[in-house]
PDB file of N, CA and C in Angstrom:
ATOM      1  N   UNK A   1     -26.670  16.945 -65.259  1.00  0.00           N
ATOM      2  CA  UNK A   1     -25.642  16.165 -65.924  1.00  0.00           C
ATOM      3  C   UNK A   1     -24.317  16.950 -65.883  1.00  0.00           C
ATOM      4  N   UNK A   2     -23.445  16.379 -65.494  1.00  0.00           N
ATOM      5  CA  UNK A   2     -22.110  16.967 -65.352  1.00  0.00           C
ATOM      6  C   UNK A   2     -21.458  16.811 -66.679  1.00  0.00           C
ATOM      7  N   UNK A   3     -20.424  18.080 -67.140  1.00  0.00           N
ATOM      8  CA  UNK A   3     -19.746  18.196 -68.410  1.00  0.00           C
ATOM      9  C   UNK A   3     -18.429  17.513 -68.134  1.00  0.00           C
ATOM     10  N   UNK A   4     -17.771  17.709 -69.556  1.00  0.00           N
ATOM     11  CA  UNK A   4     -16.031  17.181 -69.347  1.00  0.00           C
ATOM     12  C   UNK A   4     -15.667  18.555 -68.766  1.00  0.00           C
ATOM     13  N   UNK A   5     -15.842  19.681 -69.016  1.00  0.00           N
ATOM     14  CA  UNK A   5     -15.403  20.702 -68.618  1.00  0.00           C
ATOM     15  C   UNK A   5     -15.215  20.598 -66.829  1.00  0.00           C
ATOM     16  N   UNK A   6     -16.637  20.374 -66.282  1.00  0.00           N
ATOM     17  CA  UNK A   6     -16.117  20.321 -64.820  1.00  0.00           C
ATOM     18  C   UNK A   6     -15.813  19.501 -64.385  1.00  0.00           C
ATOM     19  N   UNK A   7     -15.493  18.000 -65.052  1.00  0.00           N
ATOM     20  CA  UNK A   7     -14.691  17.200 -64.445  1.00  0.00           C
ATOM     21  C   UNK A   7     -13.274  17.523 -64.565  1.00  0.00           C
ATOM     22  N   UNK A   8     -12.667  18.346 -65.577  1.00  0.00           N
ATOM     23  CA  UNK A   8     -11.519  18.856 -65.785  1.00  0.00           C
ATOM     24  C   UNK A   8     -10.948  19.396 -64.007  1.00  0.00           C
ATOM     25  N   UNK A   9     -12.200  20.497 -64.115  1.00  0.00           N
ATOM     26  CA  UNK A   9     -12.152  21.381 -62.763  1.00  0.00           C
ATOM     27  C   UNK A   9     -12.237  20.969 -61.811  1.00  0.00           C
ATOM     28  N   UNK A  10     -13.162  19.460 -61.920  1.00  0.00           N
ATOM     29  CA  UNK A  10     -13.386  18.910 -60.440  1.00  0.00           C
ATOM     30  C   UNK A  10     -11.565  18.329 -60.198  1.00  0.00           C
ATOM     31  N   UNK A  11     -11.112  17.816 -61.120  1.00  0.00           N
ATOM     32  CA  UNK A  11      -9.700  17.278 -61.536  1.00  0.00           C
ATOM     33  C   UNK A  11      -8.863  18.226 -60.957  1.00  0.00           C
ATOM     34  N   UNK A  12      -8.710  19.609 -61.039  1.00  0.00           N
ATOM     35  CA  UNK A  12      -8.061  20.418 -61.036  1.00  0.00           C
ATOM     36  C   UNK A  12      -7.978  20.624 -59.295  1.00  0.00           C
ATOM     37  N   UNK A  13      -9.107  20.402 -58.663  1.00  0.00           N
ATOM     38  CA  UNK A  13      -9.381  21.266 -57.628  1.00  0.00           C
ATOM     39  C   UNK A  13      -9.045  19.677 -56.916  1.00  0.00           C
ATOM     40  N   UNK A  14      -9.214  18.139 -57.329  1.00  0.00           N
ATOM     41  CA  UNK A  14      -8.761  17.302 -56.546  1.00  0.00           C
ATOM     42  C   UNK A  14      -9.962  16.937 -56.213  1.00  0.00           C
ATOM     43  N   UNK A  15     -11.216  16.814 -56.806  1.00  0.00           N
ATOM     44  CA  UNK A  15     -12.139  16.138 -56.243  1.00  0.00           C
ATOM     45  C   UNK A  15     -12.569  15.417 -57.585  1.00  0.00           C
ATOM     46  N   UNK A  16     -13.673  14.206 -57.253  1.00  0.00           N
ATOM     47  CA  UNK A  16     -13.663  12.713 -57.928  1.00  0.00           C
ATOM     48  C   UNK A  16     -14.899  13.347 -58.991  1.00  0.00           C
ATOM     49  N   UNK A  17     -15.034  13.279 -60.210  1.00  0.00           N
ATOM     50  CA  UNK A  17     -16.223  13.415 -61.106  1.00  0.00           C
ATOM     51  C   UNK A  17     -16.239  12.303 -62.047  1.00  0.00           C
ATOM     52  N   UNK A  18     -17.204  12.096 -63.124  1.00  0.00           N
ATOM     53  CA  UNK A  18     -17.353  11.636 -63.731  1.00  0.00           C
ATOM     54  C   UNK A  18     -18.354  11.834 -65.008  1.00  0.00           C
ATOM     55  N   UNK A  19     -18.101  12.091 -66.114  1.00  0.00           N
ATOM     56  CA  UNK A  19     -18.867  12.527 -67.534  1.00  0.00           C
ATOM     57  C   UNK A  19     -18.796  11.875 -68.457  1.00  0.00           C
ATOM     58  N   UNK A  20     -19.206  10.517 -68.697  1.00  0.00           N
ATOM     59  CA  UNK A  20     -18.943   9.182 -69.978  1.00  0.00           C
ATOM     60  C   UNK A  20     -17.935   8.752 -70.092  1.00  0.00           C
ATOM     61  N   UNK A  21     -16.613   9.165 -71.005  1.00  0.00           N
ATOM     62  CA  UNK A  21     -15.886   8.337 -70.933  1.00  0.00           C
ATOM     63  C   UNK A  21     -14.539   9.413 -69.920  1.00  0.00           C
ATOM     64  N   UNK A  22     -14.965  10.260 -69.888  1.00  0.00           N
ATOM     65  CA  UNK A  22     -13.873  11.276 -69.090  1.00  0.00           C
ATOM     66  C   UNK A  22     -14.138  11.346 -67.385  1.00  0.00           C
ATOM     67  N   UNK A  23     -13.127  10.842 -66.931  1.00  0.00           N
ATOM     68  CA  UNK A  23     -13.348  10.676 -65.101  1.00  0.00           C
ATOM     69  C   UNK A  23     -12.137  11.005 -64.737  1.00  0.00           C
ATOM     70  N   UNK A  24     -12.459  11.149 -63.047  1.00  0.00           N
ATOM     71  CA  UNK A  24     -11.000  11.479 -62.598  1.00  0.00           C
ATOM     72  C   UNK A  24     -11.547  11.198 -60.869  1.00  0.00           C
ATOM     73  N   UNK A  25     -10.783  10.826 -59.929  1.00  0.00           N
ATOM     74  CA  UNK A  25     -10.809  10.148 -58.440  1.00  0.00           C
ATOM     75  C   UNK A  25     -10.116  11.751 -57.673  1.00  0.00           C
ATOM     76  N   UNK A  26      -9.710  12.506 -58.512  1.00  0.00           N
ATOM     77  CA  UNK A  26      -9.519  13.379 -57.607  1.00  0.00           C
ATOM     78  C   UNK A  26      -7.958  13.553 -57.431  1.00  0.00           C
ATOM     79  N   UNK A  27      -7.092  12.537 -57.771  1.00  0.00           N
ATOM     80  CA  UNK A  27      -5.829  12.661 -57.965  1.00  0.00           C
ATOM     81  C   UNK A  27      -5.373  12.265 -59.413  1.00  0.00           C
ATOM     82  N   UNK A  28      -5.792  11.257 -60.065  1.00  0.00           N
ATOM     83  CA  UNK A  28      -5.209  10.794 -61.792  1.00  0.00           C
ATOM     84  C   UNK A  28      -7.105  11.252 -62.882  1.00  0.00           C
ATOM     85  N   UNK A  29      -6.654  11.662 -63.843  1.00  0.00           N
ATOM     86  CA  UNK A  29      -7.546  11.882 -64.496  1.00  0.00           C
ATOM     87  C   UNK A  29      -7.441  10.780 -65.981  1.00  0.00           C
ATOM     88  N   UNK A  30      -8.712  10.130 -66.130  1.00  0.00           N
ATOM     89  CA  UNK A  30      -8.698   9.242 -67.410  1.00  0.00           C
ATOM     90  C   UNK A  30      -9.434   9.157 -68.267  1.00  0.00           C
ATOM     91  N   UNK A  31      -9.170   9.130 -69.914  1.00  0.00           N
ATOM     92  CA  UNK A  31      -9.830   9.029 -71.086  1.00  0.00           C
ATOM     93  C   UNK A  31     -10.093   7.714 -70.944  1.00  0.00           C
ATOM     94  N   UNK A  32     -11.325   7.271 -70.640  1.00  0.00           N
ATOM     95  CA  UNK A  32     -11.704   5.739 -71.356  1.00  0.00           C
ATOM     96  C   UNK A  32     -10.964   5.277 -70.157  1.00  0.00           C
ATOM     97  N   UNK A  33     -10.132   4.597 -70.063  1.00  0.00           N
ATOM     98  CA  UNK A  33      -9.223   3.578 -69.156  1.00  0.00           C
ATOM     99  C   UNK A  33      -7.864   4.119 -69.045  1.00  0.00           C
ATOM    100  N   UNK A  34      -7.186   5.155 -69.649  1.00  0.00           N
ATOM    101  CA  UNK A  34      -5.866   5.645 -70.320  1.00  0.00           C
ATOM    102  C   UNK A  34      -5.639   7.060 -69.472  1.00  0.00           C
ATOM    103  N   UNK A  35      -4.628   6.547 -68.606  1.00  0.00           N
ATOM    104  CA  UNK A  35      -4.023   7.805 -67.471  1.00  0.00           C
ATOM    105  C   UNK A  35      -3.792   9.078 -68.308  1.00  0.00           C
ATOM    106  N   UNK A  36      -4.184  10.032 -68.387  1.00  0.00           N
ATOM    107  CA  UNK A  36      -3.962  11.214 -69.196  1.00  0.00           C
ATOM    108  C   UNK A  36      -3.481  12.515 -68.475  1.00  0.00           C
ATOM    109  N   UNK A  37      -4.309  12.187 -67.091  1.00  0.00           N
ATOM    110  CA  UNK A  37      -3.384  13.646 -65.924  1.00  0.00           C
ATOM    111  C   UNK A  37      -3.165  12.969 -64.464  1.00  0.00           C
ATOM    112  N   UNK A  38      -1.733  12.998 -64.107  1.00  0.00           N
ATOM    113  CA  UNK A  38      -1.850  13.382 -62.520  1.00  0.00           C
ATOM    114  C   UNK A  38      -2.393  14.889 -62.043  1.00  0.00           C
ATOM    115  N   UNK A  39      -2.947  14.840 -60.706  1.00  0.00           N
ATOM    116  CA  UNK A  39      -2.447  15.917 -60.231  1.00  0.00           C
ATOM    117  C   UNK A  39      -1.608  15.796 -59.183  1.00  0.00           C
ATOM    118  N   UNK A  40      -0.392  15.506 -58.778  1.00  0.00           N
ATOM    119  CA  UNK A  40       0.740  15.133 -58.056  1.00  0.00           C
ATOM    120  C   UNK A  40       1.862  15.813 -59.387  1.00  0.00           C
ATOM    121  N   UNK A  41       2.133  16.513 -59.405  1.00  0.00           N
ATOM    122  CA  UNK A  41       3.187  17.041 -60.456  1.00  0.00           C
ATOM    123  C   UNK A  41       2.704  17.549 -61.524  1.00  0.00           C
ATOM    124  N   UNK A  42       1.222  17.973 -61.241  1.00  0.00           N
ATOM    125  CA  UNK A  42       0.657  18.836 -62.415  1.00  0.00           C
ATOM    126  C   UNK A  42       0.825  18.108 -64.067  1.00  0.00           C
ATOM    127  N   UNK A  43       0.763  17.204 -63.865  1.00  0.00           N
ATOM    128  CA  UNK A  43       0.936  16.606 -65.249  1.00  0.00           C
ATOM    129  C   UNK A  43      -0.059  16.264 -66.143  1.00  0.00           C
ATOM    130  N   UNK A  44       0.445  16.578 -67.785  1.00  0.00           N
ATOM    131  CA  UNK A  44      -1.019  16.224 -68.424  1.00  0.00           C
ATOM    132  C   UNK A  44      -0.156  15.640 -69.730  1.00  0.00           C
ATOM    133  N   UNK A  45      -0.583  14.117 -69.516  1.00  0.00           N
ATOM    134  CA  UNK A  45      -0.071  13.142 -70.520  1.00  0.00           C
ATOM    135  C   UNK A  45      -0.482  13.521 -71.963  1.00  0.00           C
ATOM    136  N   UNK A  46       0.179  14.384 -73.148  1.00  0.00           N
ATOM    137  CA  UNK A  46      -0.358  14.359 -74.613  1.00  0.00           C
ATOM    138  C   UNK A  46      -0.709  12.993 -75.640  1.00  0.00           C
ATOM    139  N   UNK A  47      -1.637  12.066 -74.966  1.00  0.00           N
ATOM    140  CA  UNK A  47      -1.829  11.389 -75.640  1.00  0.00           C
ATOM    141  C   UNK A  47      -2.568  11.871 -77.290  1.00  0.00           C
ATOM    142  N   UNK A  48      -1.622  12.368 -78.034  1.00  0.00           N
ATOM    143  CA  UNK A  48      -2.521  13.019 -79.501  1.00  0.00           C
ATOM    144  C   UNK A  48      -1.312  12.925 -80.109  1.00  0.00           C
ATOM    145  N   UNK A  49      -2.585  12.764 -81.817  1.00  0.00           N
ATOM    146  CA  UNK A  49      -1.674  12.629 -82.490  1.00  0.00           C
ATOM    147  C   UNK A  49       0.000  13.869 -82.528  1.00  0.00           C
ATOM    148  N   UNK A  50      -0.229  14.899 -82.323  1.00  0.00           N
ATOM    149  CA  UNK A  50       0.808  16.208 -81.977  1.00  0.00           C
ATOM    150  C   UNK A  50       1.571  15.223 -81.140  1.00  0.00           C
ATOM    151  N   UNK A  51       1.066  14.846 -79.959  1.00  0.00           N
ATOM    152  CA  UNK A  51       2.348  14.080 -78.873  1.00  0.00           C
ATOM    153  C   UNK A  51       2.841  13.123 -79.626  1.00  0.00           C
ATOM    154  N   UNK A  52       2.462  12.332 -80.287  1.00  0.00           N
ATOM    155  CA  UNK A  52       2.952  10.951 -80.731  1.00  0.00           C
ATOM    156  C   UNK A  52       2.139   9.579 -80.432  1.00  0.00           C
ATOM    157  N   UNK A  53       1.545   9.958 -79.395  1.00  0.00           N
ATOM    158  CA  UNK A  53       0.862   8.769 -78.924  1.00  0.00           C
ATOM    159  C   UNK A  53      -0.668   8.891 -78.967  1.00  0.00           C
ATOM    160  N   UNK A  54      -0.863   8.729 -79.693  1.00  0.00           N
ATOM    161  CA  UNK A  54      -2.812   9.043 -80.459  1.00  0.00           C
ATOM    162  C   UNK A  54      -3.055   7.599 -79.957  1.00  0.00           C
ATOM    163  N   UNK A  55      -4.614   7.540 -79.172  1.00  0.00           N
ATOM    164  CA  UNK A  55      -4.907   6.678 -78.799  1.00  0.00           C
ATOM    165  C   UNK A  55      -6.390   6.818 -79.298  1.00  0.00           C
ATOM    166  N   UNK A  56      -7.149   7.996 -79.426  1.00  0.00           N
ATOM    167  CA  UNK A  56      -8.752   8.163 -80.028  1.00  0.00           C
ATOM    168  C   UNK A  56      -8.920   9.731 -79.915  1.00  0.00           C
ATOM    169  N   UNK A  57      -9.532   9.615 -81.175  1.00  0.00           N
ATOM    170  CA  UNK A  57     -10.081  11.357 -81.301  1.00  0.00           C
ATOM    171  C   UNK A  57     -10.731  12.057 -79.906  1.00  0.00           C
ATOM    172  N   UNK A  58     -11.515  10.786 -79.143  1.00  0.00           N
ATOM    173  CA  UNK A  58     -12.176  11.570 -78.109  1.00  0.00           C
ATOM    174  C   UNK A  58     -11.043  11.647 -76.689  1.00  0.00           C
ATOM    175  N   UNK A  59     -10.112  10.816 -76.567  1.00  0.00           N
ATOM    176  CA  UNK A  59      -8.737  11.114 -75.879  1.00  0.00           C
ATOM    177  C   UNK A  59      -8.446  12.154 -76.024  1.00  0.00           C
ATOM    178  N   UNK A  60      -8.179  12.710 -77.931  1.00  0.00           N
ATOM    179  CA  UNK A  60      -7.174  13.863 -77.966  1.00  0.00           C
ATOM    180  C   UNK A  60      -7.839  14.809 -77.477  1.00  0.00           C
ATOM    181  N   UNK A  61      -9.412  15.138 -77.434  1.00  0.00           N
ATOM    182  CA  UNK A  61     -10.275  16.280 -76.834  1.00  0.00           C
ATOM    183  C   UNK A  61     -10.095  16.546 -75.594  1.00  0.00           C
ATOM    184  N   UNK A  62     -10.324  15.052 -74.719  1.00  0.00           N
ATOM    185  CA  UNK A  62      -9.922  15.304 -73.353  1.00  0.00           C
ATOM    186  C   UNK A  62      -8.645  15.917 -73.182  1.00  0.00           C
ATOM    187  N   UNK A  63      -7.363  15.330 -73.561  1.00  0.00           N
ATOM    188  CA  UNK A  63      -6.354  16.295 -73.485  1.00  0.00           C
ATOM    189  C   UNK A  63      -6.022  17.461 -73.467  1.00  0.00           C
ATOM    190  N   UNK A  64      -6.511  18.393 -74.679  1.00  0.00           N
ATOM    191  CA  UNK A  64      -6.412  19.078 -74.867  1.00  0.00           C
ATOM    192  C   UNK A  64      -7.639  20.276 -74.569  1.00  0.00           C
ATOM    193  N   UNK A  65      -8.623  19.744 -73.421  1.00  0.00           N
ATOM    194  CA  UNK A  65      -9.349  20.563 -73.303  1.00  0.00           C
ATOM    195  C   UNK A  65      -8.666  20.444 -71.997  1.00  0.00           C
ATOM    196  N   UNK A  66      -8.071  19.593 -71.212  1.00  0.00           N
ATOM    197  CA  UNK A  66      -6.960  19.169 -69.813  1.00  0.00           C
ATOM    198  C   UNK A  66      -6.110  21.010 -69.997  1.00  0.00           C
ATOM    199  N   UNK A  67      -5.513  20.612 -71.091  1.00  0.00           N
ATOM    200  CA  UNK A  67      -4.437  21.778 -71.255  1.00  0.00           C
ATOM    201  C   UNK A  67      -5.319  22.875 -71.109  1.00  0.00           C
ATOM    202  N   UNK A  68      -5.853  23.141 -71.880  1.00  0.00           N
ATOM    203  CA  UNK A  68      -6.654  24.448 -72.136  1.00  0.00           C
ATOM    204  C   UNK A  68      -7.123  24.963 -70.724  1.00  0.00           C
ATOM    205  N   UNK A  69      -7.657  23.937 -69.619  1.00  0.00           N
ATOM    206  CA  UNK A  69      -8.838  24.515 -68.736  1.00  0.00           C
ATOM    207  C   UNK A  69      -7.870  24.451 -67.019  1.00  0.00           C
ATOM    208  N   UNK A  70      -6.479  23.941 -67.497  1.00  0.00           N
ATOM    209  CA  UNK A  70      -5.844  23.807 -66.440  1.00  0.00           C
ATOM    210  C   UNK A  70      -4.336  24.634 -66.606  1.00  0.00           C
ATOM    211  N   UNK A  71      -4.348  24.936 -65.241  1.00  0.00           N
ATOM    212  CA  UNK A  71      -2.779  25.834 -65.488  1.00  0.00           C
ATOM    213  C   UNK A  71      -1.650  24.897 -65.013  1.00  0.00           C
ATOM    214  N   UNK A  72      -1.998  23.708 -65.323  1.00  0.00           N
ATOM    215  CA  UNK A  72      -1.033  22.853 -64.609  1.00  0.00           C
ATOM    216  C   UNK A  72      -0.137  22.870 -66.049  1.00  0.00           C
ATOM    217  N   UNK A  73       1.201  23.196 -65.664  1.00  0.00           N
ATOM    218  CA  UNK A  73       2.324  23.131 -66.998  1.00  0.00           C
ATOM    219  C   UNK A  73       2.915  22.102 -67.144  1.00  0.00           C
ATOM    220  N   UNK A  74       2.882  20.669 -66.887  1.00  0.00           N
ATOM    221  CA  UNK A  74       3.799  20.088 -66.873  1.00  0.00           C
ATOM    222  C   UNK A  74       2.887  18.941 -68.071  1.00  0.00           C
ATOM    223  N   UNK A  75       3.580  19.796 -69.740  1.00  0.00           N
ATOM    224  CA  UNK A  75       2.725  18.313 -70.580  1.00  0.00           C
ATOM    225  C   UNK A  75       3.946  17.186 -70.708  1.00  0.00           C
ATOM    226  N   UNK A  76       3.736  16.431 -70.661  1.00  0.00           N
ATOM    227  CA  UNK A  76       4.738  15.367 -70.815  1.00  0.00           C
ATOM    228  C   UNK A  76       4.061  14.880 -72.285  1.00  0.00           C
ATOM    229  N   UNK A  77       5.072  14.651 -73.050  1.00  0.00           N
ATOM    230  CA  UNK A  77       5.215  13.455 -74.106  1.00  0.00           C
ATOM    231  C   UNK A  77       4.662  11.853 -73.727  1.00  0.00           C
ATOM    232  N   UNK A  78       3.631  11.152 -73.848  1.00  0.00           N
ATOM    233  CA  UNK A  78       4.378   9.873 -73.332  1.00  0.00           C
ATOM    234  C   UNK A  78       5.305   9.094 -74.747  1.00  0.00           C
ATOM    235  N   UNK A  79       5.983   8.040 -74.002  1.00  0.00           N
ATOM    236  CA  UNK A  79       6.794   7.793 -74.607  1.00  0.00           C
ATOM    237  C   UNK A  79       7.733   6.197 -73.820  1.00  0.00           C
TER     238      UNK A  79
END
């Protein structure tokens, strides 16, 4: 069984995983249905309550385990 952790990594490295509600194709990574990372500009959408845009407790995990497990710097606000 694959974790969120290495779909993060599979995310990171550009290849497609999938772990319940956390997936990613290898280029956009998504909570549930809700774009949360490119990797095209290193971006990692703060959907949490901190960003402003809280969408579900298990979103804000993905996010912020996004940040944590990736050196990609670019958090954007959405907005």
């Amino acid at each position: 069984m694959i974790t969120n952790e290495q779909v993060i990594r599979a995310w990171h490295n550009g290849k497609a995983a999938k772990a319940g509600s956390l997936s990613t194709d290898g280029s956009d990574l998504y909570s549930y249905n809700l774009l949360i990372g490119k990797h095209s500009g290193g971006m990692i959408f703060e959907h949490t309550a901190q960003g402003g845009s809280f969408y579900s407790q298990t979103t804000s995990k993905h996010v912020n385990l996004a940040i944590r497990l990736s050196d990609f710097a670019n958090i954007v606000i959405p907005g």
